[in-house]
C-alpha atoms as a PDB file:
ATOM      1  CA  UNK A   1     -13.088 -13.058  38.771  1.00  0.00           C
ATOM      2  CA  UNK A   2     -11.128 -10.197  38.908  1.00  0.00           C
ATOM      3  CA  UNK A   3     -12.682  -6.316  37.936  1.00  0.00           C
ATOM      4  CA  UNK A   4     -11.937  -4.010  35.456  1.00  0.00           C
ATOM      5  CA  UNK A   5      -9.551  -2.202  37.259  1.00  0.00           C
ATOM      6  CA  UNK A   6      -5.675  -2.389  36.085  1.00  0.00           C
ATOM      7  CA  UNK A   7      -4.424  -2.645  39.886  1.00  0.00           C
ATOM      8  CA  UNK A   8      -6.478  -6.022  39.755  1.00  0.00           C
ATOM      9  CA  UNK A   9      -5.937  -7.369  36.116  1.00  0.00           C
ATOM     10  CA  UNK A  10      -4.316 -10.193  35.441  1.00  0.00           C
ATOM     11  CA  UNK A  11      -1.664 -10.426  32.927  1.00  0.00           C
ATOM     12  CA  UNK A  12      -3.761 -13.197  31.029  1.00  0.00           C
ATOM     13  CA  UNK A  13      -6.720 -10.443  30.872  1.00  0.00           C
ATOM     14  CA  UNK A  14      -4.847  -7.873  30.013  1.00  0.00           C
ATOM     15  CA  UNK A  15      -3.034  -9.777  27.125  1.00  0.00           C
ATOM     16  CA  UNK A  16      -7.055 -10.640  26.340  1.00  0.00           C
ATOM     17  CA  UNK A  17      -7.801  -7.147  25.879  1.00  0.00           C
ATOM     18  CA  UNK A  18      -4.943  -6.211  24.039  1.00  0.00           C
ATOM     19  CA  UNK A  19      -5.150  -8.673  21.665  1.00  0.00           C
ATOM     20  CA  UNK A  20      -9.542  -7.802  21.586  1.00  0.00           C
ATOM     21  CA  UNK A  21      -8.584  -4.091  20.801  1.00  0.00           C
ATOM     22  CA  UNK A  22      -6.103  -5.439  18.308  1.00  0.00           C
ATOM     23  CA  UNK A  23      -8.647  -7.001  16.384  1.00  0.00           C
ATOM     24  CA  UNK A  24     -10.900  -4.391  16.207  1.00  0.00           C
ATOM     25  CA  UNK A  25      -8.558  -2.033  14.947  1.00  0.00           C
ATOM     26  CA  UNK A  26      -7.737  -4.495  12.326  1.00  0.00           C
ATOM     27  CA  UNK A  27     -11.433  -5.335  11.019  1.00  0.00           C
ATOM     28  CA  UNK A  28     -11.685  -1.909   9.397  1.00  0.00           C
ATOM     29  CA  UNK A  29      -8.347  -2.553   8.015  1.00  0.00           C
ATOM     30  CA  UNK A  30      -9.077  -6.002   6.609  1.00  0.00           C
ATOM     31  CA  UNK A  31     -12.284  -4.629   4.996  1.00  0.00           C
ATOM     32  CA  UNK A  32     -10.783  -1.867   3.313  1.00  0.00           C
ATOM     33  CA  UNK A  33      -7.809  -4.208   2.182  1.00  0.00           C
ATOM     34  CA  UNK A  34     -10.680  -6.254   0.722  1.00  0.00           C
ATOM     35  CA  UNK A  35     -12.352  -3.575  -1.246  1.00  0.00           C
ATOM     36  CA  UNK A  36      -9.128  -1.953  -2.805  1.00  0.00           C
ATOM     37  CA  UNK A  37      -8.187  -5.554  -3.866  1.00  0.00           C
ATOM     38  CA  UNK A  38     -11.668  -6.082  -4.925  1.00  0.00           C
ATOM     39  CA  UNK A  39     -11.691  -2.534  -7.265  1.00  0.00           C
ATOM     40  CA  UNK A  40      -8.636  -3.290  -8.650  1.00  0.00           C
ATOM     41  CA  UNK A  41      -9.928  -6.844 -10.339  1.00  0.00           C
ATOM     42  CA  UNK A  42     -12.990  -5.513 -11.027  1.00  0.00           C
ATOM     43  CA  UNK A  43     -12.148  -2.408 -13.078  1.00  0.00           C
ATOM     44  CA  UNK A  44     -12.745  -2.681 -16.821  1.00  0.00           C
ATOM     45  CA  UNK A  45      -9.389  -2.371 -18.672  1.00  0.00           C
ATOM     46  CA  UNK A  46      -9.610  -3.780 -22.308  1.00  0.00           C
ATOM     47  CA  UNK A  47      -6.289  -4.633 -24.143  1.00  0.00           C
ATOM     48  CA  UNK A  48      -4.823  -2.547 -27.172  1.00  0.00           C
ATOM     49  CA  UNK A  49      -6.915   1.020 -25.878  1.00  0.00           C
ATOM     50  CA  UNK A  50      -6.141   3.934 -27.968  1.00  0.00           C
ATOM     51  CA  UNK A  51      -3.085   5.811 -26.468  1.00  0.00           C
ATOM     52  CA  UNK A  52      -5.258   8.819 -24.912  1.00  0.00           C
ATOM     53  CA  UNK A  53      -7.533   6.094 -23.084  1.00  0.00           C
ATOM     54  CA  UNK A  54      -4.089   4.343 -21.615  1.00  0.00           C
ATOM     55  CA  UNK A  55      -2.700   7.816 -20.850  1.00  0.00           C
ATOM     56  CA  UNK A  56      -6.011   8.891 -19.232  1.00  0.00           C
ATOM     57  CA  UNK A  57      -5.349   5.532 -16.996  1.00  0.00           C
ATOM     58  CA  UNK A  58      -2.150   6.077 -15.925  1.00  0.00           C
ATOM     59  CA  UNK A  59      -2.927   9.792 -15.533  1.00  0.00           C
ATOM     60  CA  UNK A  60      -5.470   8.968 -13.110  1.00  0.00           C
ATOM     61  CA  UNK A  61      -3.480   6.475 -10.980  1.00  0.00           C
ATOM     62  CA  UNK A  62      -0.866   8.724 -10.525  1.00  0.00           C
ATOM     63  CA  UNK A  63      -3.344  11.434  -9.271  1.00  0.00           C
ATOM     64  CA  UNK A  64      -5.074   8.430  -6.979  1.00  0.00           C
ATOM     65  CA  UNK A  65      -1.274   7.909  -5.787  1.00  0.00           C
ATOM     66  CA  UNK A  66      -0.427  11.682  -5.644  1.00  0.00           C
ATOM     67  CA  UNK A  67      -4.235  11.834  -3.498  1.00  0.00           C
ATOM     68  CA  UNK A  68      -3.011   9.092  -1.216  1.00  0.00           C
ATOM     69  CA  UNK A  69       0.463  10.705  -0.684  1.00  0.00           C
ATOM     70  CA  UNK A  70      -1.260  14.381   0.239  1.00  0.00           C
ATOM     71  CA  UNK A  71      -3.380  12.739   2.958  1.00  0.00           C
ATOM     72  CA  UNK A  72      -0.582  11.043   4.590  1.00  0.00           C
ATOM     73  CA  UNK A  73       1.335  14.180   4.199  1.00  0.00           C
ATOM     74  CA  UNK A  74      -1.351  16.159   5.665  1.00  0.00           C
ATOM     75  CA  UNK A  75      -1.989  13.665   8.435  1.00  0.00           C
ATOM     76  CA  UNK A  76       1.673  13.980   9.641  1.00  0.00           C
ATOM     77  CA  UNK A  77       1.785  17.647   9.762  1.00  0.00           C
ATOM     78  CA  UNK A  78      -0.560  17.211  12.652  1.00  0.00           C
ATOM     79  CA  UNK A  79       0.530  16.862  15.736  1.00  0.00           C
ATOM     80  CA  UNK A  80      -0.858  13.086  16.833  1.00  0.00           C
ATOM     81  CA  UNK A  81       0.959  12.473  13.257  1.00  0.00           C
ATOM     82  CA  UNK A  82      -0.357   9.661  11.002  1.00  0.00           C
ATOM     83  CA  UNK A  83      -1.364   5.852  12.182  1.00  0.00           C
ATOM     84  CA  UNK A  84       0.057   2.796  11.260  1.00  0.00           C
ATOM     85  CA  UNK A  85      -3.519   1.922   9.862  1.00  0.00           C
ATOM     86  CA  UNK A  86      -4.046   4.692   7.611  1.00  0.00           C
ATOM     87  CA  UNK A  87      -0.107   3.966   6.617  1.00  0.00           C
ATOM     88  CA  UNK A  88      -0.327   0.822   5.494  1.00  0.00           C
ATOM     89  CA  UNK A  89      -3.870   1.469   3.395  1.00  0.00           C
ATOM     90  CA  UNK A  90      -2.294   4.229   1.801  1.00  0.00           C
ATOM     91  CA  UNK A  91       0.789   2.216   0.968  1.00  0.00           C
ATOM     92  CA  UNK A  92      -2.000  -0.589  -0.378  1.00  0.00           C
ATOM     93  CA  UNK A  93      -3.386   2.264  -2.281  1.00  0.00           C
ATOM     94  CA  UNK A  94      -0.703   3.258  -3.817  1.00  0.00           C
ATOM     95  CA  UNK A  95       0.073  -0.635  -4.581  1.00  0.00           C
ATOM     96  CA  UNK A  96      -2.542  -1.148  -6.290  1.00  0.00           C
ATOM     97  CA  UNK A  97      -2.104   1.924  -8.197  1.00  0.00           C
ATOM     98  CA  UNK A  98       1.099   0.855  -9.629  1.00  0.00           C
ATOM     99  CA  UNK A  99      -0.269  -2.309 -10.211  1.00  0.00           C
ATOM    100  CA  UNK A 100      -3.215  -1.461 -12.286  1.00  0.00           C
ATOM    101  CA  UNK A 101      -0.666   0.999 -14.193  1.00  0.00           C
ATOM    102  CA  UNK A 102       1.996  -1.479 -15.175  1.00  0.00           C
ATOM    103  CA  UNK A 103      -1.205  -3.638 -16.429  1.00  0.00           C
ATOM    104  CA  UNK A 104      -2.185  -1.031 -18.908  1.00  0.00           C
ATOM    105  CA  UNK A 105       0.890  -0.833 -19.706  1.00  0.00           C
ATOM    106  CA  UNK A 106       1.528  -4.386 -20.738  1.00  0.00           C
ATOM    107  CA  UNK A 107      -2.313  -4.438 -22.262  1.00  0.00           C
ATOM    108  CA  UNK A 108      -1.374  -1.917 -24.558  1.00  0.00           C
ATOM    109  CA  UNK A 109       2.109  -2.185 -25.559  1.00  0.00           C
ATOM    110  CA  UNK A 110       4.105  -5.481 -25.274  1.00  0.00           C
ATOM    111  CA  UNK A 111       7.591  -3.627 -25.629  1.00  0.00           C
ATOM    112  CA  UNK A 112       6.919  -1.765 -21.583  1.00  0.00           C
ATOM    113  CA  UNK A 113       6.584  -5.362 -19.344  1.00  0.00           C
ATOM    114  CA  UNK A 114       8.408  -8.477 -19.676  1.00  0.00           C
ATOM    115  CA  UNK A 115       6.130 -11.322 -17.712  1.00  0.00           C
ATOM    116  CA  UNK A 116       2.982  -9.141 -16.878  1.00  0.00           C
ATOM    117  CA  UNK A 117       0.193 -11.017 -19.033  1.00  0.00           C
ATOM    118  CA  UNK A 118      -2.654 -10.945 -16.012  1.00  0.00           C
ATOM    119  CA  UNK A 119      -3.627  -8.298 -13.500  1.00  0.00           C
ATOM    120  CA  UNK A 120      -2.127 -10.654 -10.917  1.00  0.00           C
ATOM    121  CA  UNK A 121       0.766 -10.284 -12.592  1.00  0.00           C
ATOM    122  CA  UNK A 122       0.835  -6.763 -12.239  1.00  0.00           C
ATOM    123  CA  UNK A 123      -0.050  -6.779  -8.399  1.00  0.00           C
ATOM    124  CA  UNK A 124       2.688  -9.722  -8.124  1.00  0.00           C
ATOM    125  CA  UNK A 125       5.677  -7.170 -10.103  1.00  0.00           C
ATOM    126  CA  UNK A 126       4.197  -4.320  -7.801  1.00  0.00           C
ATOM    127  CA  UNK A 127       4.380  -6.108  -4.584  1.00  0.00           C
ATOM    128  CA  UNK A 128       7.758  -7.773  -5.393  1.00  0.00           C
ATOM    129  CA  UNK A 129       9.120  -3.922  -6.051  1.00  0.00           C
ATOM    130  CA  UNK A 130       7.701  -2.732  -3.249  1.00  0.00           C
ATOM    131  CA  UNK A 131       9.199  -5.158  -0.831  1.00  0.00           C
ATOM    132  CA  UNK A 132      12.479  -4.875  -2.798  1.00  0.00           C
ATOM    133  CA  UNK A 133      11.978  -8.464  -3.110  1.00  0.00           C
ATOM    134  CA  UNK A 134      12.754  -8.443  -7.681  1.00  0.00           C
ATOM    135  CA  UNK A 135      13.234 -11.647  -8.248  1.00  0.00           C
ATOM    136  CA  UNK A 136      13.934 -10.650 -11.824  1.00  0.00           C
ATOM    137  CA  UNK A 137      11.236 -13.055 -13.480  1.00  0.00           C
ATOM    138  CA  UNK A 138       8.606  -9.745 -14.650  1.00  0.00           C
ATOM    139  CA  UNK A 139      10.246  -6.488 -15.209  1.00  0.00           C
ATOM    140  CA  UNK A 140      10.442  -3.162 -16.647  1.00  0.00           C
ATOM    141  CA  UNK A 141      11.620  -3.615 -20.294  1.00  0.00           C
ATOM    142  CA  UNK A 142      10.391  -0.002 -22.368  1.00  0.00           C
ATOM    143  CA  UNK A 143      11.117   3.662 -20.919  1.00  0.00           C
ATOM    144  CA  UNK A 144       8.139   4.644 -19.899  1.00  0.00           C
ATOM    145  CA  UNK A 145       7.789   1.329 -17.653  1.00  0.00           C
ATOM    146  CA  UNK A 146      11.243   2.143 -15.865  1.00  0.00           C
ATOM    147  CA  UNK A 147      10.041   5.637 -15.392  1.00  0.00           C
ATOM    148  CA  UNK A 148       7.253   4.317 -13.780  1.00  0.00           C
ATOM    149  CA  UNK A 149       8.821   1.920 -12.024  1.00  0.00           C
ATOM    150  CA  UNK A 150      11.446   4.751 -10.700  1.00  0.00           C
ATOM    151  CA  UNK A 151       8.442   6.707  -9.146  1.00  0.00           C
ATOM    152  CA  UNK A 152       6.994   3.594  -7.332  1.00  0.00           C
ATOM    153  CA  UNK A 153      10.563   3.006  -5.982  1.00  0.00           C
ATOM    154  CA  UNK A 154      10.493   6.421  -4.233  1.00  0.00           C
ATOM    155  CA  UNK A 155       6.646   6.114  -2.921  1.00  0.00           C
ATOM    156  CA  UNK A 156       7.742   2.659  -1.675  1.00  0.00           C
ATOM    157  CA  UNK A 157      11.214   4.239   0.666  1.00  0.00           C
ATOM    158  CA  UNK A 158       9.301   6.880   1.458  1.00  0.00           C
ATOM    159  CA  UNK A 159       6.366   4.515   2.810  1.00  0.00           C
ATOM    160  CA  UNK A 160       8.515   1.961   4.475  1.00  0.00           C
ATOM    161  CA  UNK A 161      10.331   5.144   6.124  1.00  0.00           C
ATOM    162  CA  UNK A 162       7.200   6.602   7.174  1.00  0.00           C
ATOM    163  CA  UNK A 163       6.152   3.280   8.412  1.00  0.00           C
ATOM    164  CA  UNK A 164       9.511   2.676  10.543  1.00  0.00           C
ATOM    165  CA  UNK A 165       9.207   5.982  11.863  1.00  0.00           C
ATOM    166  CA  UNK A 166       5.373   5.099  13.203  1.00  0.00           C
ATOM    167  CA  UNK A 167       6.476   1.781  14.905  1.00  0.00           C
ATOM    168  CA  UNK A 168       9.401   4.089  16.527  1.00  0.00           C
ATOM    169  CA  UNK A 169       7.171   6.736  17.852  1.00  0.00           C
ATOM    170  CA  UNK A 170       4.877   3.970  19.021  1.00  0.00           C
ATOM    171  CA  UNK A 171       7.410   1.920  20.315  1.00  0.00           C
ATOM    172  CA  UNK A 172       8.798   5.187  22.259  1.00  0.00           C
ATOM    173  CA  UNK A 173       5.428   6.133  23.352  1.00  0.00           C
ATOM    174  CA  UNK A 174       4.995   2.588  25.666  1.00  0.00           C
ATOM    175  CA  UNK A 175       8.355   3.248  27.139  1.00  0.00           C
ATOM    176  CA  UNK A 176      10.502   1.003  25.254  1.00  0.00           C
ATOM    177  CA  UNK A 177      12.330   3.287  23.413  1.00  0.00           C
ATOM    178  CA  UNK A 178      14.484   6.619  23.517  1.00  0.00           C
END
């Protein structure tokens, strides 16, 4: 058995470790994943609100989206810059977000979303915009929808830029970059 210093690690433990610290950076991850996912199913929305009460919704997703975009903002103005981790919950944030939105929408008005009946519906159109995946099958059919829909597009390049630039600077840090 070898010690804990590097000089004396073998690849196989050090691979051990890595893949140890991995996981433990990804618990608090999962769990968060879990309760955004959970809050999003288990918020009360009833069909056919009265306008203000849908307005009010989408008002305050956009505010929980605008929150979430500050923070990350704020976090890469500093000079360690923002972490992968608090990337991609902000980016499941702001999924969700979008999500919940496009299901008031289609709750309240059927002329806004073609194919969004359930909330997993909603989180399916959101994640299939965000990945720039649109297979076409739910989509944006009234004005306000696409409007919507035109927002999320720019949260979602500006994520997946943020995100690229992360893996870069991390990728640069361990030597493997420029």
């Amino acid at each position: 058995m070898t010690s804990g210093n590097p000089a004396t690690t073998t690849p196989a433990q050090a691979g051990r470790r890595e893949w140890t610290a991995l996981g433990v950076l990804m618990l608090p991850l999962l769990l968060v994943s879990m309760d955004v996912s959970v809050l999003y199913f288990a918020i009360p929305v009833e069909g056919n609100q009265h306008v203000g009460a849908m307005a009010i919704g989408i008002l305050l997703a956009f505010v929980a989206a605008l929150v979430s975009a500050g923070l990350v903002l704020r976090e890469l103005r500093q000079s360690t810059g923002i972490s992968g981790t608090h990337l991609i919950v902000a980016a499941e944030v702001v999924l969700v977000v979008f999500a919940f939105t496009y299901y008031l929408l289609a709750a309240n008005s059927s002329s806004q979303m073609v194919g969004v009946s359930t909330r997993l519906d909603a989180l399916y159109f959101s994640m299939t915009t965000m990945t720039t995946v649109g297979y076409g099958d739910v989509h944006a059919s009234g004005q306000l929808a696409r409007g919507i829909v035109t927002v999320q597009l720019a949260f979602d390049v500006l994520f997946i830029a943020l995100l690229g630039a992360v893996a870069r600077r991390r990728f640069a840090a361990r030597g493997g970059g420029d």
